[in-house]
PDB file of N, CA and C in Angstrom:
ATOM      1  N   UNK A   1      12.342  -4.448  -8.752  1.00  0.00           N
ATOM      2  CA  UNK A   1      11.464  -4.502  -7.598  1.00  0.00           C
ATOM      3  C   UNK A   1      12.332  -4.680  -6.366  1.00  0.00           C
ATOM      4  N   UNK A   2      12.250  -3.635  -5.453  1.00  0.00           N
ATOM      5  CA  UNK A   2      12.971  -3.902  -4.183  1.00  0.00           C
ATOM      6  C   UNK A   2      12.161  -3.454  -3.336  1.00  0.00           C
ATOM      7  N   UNK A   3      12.809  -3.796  -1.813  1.00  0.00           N
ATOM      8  CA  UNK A   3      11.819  -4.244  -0.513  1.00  0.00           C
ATOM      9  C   UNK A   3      11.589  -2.317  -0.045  1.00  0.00           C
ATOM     10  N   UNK A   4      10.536  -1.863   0.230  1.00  0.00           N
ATOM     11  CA  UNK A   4      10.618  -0.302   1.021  1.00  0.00           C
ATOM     12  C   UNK A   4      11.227  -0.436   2.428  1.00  0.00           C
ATOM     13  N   UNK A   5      11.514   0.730   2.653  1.00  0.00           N
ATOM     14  CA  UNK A   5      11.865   0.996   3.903  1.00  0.00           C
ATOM     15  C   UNK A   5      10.807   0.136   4.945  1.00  0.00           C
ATOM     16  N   UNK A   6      11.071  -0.265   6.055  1.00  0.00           N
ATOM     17  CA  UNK A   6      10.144  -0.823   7.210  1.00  0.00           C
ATOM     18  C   UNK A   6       9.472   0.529   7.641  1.00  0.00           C
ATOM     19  N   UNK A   7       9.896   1.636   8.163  1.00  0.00           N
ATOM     20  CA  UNK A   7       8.761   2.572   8.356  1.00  0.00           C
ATOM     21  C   UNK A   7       7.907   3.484   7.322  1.00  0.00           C
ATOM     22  N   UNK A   8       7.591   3.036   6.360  1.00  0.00           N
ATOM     23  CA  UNK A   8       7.016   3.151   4.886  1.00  0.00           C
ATOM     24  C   UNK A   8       5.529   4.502   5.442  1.00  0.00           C
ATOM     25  N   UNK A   9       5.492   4.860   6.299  1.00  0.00           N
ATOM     26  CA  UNK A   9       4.594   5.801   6.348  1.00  0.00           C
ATOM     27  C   UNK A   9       4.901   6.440   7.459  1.00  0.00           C
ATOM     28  N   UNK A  10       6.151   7.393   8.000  1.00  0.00           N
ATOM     29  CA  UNK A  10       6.527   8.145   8.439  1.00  0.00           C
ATOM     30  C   UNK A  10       5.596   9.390   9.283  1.00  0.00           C
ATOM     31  N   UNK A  11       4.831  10.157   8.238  1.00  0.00           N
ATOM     32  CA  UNK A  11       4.204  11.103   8.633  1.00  0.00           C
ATOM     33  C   UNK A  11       2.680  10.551   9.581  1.00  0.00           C
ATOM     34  N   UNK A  12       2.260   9.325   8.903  1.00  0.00           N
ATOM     35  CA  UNK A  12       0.897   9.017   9.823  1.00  0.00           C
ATOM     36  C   UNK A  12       1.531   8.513  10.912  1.00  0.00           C
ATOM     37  N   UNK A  13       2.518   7.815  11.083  1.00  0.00           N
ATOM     38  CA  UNK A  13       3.203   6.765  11.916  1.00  0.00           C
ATOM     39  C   UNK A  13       3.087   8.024  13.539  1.00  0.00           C
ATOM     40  N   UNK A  14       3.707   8.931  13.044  1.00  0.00           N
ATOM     41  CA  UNK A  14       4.646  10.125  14.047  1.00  0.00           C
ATOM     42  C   UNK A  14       3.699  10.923  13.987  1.00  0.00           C
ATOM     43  N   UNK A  15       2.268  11.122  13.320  1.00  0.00           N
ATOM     44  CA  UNK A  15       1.549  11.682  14.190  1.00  0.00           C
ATOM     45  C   UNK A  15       0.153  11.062  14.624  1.00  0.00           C
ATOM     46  N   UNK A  16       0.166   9.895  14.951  1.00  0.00           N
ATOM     47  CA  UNK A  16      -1.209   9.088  15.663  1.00  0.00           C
ATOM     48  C   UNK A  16      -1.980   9.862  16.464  1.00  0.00           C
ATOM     49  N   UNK A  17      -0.904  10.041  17.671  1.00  0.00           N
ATOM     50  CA  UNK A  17      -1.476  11.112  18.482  1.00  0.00           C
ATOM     51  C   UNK A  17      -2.431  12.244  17.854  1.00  0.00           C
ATOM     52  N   UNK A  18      -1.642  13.122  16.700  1.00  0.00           N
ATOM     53  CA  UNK A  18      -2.536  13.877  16.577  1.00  0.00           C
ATOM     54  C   UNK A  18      -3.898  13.727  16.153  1.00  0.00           C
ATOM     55  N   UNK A  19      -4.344  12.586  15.286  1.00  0.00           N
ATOM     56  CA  UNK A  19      -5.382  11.887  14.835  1.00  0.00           C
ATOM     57  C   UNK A  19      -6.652  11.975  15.407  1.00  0.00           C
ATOM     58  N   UNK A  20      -5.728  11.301  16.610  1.00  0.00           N
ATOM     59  CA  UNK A  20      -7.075  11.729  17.568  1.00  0.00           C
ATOM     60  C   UNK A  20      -7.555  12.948  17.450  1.00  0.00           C
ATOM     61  N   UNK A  21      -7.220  14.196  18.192  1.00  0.00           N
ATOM     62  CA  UNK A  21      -7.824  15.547  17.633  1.00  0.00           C
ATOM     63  C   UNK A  21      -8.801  15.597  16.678  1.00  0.00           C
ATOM     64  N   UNK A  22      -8.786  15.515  15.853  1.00  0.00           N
ATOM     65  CA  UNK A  22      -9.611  15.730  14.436  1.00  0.00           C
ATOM     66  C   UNK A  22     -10.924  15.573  14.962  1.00  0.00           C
ATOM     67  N   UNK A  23     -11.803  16.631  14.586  1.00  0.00           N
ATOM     68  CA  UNK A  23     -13.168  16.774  15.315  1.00  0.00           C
ATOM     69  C   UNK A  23     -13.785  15.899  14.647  1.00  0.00           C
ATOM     70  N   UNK A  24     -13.821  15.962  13.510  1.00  0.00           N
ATOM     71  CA  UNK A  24     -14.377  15.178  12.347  1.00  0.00           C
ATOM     72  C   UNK A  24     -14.520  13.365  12.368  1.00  0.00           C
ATOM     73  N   UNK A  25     -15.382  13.489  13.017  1.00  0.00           N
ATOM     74  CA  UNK A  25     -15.265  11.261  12.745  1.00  0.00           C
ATOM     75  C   UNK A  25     -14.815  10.556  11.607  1.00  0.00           C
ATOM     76  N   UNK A  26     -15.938  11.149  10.870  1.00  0.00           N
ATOM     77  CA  UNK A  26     -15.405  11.016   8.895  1.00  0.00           C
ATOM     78  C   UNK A  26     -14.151  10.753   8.286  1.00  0.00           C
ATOM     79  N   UNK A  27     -13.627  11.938   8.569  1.00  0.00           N
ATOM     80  CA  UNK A  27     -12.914  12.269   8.448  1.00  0.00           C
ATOM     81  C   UNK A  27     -11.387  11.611   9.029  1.00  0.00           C
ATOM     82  N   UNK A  28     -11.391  11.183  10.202  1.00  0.00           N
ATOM     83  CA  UNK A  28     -10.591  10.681  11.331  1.00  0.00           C
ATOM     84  C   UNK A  28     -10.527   8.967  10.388  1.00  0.00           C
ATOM     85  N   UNK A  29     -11.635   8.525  10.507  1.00  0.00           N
ATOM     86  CA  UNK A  29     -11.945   6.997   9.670  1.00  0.00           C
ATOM     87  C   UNK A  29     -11.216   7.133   8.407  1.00  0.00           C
ATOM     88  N   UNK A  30     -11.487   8.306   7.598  1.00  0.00           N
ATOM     89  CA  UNK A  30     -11.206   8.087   6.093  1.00  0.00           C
ATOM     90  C   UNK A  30      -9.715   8.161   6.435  1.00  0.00           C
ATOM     91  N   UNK A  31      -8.793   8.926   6.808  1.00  0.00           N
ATOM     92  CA  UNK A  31      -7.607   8.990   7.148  1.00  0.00           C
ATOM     93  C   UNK A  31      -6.494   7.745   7.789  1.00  0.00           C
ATOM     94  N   UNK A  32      -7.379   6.816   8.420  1.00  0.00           N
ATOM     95  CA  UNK A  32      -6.835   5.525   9.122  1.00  0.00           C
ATOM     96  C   UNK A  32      -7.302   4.768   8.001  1.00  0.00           C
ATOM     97  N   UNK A  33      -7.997   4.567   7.327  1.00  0.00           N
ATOM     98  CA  UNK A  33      -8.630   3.931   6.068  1.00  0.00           C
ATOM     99  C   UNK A  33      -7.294   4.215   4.733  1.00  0.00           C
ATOM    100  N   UNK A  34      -7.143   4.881   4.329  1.00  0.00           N
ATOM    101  CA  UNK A  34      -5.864   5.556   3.445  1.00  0.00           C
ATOM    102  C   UNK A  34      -4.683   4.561   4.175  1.00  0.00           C
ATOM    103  N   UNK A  35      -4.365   5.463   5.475  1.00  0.00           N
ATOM    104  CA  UNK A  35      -3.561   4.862   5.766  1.00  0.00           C
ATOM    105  C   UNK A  35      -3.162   2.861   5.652  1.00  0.00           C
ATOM    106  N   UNK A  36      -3.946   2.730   5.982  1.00  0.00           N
ATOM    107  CA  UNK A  36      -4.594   0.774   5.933  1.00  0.00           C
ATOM    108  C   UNK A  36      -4.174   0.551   4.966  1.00  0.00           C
ATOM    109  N   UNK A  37      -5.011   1.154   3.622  1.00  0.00           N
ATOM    110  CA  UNK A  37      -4.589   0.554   2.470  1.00  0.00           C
ATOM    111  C   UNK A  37      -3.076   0.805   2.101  1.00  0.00           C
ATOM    112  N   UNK A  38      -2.485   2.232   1.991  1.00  0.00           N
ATOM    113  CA  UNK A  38      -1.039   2.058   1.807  1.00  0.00           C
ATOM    114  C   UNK A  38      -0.344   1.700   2.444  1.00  0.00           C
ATOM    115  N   UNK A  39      -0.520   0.734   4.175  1.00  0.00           N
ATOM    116  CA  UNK A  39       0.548   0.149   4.787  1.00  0.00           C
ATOM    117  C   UNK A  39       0.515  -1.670   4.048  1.00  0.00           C
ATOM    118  N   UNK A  40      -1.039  -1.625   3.798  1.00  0.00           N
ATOM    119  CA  UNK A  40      -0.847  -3.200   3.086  1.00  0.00           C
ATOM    120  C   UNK A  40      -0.218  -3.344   1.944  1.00  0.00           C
ATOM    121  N   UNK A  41      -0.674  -2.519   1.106  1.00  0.00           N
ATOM    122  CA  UNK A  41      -0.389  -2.206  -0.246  1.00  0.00           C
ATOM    123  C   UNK A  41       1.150  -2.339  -0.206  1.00  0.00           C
ATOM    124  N   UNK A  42       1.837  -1.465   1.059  1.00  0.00           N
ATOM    125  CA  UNK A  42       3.645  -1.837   1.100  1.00  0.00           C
ATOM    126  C   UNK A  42       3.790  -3.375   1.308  1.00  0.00           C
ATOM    127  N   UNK A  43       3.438  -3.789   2.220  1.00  0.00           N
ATOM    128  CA  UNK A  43       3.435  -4.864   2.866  1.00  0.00           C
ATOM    129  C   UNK A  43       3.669  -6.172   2.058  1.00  0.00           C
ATOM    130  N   UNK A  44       2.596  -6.175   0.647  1.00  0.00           N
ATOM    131  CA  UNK A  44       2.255  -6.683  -0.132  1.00  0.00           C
ATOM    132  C   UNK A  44       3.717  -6.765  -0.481  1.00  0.00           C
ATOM    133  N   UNK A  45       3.551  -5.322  -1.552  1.00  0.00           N
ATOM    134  CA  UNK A  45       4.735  -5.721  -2.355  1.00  0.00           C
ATOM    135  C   UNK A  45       6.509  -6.286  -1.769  1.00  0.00           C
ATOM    136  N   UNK A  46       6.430  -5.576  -0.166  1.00  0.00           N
ATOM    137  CA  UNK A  46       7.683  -6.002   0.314  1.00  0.00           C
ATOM    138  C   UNK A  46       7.517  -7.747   0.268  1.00  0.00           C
ATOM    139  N   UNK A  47       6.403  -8.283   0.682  1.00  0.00           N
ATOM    140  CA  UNK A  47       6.718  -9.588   0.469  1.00  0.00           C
ATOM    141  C   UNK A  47       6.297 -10.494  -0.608  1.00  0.00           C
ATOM    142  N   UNK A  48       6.030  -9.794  -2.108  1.00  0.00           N
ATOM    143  CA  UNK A  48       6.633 -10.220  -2.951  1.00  0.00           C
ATOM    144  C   UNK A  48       7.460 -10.031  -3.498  1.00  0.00           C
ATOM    145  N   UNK A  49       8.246  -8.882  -3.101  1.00  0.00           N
ATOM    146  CA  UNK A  49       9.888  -8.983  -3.601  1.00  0.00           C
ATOM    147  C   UNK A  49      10.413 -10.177  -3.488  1.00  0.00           C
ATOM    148  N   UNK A  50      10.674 -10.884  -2.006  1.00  0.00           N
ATOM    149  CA  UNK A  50      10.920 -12.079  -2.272  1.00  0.00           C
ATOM    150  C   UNK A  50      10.871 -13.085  -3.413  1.00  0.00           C
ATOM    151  N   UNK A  51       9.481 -13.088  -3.855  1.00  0.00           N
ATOM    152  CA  UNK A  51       9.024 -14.294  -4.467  1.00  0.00           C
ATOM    153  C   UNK A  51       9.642 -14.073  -6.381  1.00  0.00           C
ATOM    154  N   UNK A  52      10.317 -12.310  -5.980  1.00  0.00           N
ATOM    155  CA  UNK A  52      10.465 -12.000  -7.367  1.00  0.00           C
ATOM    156  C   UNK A  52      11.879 -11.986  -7.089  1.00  0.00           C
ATOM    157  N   UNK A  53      12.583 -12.048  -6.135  1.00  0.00           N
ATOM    158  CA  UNK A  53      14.195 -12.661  -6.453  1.00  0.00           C
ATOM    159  C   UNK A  53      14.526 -13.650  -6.478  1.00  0.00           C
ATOM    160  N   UNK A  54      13.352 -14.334  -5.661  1.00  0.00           N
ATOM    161  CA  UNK A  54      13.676 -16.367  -5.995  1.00  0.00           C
ATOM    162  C   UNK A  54      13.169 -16.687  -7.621  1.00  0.00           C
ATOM    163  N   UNK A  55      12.254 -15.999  -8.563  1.00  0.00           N
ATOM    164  CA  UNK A  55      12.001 -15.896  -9.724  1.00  0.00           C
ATOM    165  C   UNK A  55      13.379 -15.656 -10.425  1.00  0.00           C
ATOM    166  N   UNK A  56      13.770 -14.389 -10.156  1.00  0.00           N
ATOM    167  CA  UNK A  56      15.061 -14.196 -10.875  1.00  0.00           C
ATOM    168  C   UNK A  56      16.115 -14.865 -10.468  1.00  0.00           C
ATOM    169  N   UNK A  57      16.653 -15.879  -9.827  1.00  0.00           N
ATOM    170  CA  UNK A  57      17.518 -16.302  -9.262  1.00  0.00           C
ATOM    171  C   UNK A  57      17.707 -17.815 -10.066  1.00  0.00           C
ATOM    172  N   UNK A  58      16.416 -18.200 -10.385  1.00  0.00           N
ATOM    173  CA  UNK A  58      15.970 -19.503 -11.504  1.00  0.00           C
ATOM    174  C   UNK A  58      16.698 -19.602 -12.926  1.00  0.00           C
ATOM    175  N   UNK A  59      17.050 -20.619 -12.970  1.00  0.00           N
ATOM    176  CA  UNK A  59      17.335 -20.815 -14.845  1.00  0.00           C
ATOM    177  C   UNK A  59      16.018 -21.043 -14.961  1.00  0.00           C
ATOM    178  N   UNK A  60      15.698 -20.304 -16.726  1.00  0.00           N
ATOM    179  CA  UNK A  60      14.702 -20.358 -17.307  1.00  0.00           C
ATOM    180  C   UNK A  60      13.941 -21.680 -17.416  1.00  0.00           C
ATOM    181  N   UNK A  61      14.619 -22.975 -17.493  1.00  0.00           N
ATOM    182  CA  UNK A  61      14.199 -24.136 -17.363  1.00  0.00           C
ATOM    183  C   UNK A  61      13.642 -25.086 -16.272  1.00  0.00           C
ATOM    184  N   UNK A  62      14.202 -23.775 -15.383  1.00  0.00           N
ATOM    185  CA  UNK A  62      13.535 -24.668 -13.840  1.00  0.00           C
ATOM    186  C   UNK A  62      12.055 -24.766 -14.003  1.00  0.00           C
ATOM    187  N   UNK A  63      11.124 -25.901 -13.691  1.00  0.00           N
ATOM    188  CA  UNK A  63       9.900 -25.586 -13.613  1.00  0.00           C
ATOM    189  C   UNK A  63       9.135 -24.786 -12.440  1.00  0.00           C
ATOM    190  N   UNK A  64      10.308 -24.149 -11.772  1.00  0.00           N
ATOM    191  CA  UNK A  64       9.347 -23.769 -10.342  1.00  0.00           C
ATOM    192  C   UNK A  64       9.107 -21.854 -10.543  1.00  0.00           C
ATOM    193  N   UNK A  65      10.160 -21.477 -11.910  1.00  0.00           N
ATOM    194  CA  UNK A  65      10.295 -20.399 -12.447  1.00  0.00           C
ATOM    195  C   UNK A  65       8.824 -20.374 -13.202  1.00  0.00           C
ATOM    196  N   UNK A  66       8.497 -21.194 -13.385  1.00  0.00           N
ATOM    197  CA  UNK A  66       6.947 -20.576 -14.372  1.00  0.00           C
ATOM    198  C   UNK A  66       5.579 -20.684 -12.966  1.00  0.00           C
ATOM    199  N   UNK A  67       5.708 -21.313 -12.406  1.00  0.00           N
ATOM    200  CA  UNK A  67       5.265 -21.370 -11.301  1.00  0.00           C
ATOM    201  C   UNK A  67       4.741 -19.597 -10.482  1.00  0.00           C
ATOM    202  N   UNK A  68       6.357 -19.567  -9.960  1.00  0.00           N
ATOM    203  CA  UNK A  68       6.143 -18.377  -9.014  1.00  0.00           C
ATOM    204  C   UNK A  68       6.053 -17.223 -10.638  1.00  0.00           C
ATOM    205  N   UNK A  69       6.498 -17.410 -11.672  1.00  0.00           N
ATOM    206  CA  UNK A  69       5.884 -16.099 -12.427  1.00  0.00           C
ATOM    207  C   UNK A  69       4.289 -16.145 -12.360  1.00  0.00           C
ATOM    208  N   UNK A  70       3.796 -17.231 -12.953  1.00  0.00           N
ATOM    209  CA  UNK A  70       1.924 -17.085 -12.580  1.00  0.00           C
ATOM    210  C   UNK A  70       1.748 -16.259 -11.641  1.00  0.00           C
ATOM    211  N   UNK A  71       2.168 -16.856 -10.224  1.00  0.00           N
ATOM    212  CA  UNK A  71       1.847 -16.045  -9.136  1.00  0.00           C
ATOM    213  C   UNK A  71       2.177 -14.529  -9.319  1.00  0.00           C
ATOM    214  N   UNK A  72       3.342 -14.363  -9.692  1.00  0.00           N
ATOM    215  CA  UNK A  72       3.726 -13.014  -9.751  1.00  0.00           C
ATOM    216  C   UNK A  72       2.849 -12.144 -10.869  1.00  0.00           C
ATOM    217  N   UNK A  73       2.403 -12.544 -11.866  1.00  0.00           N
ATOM    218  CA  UNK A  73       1.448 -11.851 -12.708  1.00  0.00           C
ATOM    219  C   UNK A  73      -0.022 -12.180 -12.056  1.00  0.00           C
ATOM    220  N   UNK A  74      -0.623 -12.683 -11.319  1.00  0.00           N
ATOM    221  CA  UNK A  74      -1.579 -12.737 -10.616  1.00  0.00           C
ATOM    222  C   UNK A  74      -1.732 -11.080  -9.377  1.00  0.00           C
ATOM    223  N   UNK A  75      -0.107 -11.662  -8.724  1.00  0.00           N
ATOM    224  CA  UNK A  75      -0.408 -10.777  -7.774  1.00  0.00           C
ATOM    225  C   UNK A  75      -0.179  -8.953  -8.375  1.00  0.00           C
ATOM    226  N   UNK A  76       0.510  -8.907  -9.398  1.00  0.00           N
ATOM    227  CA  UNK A  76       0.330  -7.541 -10.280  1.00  0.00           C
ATOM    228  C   UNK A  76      -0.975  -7.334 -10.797  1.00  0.00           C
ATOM    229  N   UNK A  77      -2.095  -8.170 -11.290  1.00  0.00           N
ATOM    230  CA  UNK A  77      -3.540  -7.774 -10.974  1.00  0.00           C
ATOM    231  C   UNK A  77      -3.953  -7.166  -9.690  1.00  0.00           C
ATOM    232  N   UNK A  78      -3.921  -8.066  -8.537  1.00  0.00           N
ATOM    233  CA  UNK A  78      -4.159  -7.565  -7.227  1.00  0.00           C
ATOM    234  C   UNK A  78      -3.290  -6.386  -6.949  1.00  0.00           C
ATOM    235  N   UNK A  79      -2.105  -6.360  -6.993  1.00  0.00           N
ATOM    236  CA  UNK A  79      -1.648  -4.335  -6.803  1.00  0.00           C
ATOM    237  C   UNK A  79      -1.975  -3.627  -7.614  1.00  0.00           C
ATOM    238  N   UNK A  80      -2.172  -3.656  -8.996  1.00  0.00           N
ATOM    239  CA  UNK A  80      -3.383  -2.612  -9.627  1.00  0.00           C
ATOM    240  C   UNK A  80      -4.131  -2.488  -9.466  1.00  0.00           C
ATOM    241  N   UNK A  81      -5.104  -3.278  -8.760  1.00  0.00           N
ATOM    242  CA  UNK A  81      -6.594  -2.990  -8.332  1.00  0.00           C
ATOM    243  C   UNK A  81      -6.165  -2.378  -6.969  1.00  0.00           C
ATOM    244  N   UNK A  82      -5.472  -2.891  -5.844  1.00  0.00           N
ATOM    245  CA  UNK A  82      -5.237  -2.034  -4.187  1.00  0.00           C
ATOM    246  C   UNK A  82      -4.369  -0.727  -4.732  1.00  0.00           C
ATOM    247  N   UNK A  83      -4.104  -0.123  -6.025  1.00  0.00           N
ATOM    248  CA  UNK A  83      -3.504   0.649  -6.199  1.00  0.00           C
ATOM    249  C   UNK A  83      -4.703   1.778  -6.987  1.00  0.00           C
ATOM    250  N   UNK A  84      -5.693   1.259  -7.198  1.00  0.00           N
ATOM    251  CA  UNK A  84      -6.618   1.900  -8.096  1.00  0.00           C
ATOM    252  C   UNK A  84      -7.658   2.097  -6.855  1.00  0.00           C
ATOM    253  N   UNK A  85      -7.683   1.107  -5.707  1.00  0.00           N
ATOM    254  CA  UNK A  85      -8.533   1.748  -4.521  1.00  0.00           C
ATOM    255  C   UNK A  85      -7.900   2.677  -3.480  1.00  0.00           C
ATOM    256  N   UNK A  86      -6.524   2.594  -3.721  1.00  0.00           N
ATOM    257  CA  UNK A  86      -5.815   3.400  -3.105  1.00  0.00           C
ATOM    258  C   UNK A  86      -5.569   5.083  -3.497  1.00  0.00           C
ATOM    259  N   UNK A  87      -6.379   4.892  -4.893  1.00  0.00           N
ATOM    260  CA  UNK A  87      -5.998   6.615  -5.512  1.00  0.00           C
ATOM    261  C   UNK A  87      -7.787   6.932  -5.452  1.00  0.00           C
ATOM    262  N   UNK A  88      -8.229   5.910  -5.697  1.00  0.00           N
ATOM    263  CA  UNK A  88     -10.053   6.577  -5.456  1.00  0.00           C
ATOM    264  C   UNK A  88     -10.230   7.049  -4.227  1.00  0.00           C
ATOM    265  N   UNK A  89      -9.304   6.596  -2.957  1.00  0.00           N
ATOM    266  CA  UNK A  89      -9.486   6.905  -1.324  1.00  0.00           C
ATOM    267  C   UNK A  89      -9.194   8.047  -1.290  1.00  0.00           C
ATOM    268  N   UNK A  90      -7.841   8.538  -2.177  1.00  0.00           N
ATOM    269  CA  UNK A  90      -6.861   9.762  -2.006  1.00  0.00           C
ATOM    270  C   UNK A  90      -8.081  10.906  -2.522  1.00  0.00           C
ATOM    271  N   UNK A  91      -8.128  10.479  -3.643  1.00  0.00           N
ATOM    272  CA  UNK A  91      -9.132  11.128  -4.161  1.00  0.00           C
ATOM    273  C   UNK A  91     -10.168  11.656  -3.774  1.00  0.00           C
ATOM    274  N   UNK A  92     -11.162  11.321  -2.418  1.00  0.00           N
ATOM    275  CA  UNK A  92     -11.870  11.469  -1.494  1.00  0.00           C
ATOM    276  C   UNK A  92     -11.614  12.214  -0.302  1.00  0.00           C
ATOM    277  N   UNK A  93     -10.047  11.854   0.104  1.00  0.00           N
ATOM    278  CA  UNK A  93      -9.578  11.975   1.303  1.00  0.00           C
ATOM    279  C   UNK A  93      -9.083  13.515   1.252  1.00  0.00           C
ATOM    280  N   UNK A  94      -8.156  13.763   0.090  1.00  0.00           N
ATOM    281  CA  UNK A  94      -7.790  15.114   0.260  1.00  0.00           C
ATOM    282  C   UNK A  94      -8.342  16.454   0.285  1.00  0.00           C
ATOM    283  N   UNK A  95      -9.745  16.425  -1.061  1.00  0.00           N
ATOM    284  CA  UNK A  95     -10.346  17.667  -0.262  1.00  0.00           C
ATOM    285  C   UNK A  95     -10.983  17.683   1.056  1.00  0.00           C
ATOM    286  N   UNK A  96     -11.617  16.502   1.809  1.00  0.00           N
ATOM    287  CA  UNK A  96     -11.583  16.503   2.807  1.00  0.00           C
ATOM    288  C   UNK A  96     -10.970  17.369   3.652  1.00  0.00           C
ATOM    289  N   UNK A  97      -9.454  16.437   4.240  1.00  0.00           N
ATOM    290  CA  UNK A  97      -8.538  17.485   4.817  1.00  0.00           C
ATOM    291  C   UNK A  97      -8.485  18.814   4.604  1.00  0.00           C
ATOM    292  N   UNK A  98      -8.478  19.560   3.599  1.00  0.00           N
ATOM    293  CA  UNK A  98      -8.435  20.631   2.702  1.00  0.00           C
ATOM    294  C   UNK A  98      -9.794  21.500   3.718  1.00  0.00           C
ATOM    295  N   UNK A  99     -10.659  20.954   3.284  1.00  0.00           N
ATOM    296  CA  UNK A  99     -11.565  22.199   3.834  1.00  0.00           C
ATOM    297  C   UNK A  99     -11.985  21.374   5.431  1.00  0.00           C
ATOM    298  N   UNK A 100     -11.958  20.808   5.757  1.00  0.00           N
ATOM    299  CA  UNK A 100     -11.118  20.268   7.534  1.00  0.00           C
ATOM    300  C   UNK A 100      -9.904  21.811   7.708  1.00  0.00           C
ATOM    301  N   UNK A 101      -9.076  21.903   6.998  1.00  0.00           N
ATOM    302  CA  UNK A 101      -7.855  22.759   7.677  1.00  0.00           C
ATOM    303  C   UNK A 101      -8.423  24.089   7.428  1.00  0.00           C
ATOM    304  N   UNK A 102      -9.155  24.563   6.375  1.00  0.00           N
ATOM    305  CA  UNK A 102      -9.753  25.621   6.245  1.00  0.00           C
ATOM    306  C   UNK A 102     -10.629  25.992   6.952  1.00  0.00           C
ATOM    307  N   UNK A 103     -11.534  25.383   7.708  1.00  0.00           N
ATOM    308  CA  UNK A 103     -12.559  25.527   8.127  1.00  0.00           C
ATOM    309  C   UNK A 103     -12.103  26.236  10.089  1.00  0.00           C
TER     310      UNK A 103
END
């Protein structure tokens, strides 16, 4: 587990501006919505990397090592679920765009 890049979404980042454009309200929402979830979703995991090198950094006997693992298998529930709302969004979002660019 390591930290992502700080600009972790490049393409929405560099084109905001164009966003606006988009005739489509729906459409415009569902797109900043996507976006939301995969900037938290980074966010997340960049700052539990932390909590997973102070984990690995522990002798097995420390008690503060079973500690932050709970947490850390807690918070791997919570990124499978923001990762399972994050592909149902995609899932929504792309034919969208799709017949948006066709149209």
């Amino acid at each position: 587990m390591t930290r992502t890049q700080e600009n972790r979404v490049t393409v929405f980042e560099s084109n905001a501006g164009m966003h606006g454009k988009i005739e489509n309200r729906e459409l415009r929402e569902k797109i900043v919505r996507v976006y939301g979830l995969n900037a938290g979703l980074l966010d997340s995991l960049n700052a539990c990397a932390r909590d997973f090198e102070r984990w690995r950094s522990l002798h097995s006997a420390d008690p503060e090592k079973s500690i932050i693992g709970t947490m850390l298998e807690d918070f791997q529930i919570w990124i499978l679920n923001g990762l399972g709302d994050l592909q149902a969004e995609l899932a929504e979002l792309l034919p969208k765009i799709e017949k948006y660019i066709n149209t």
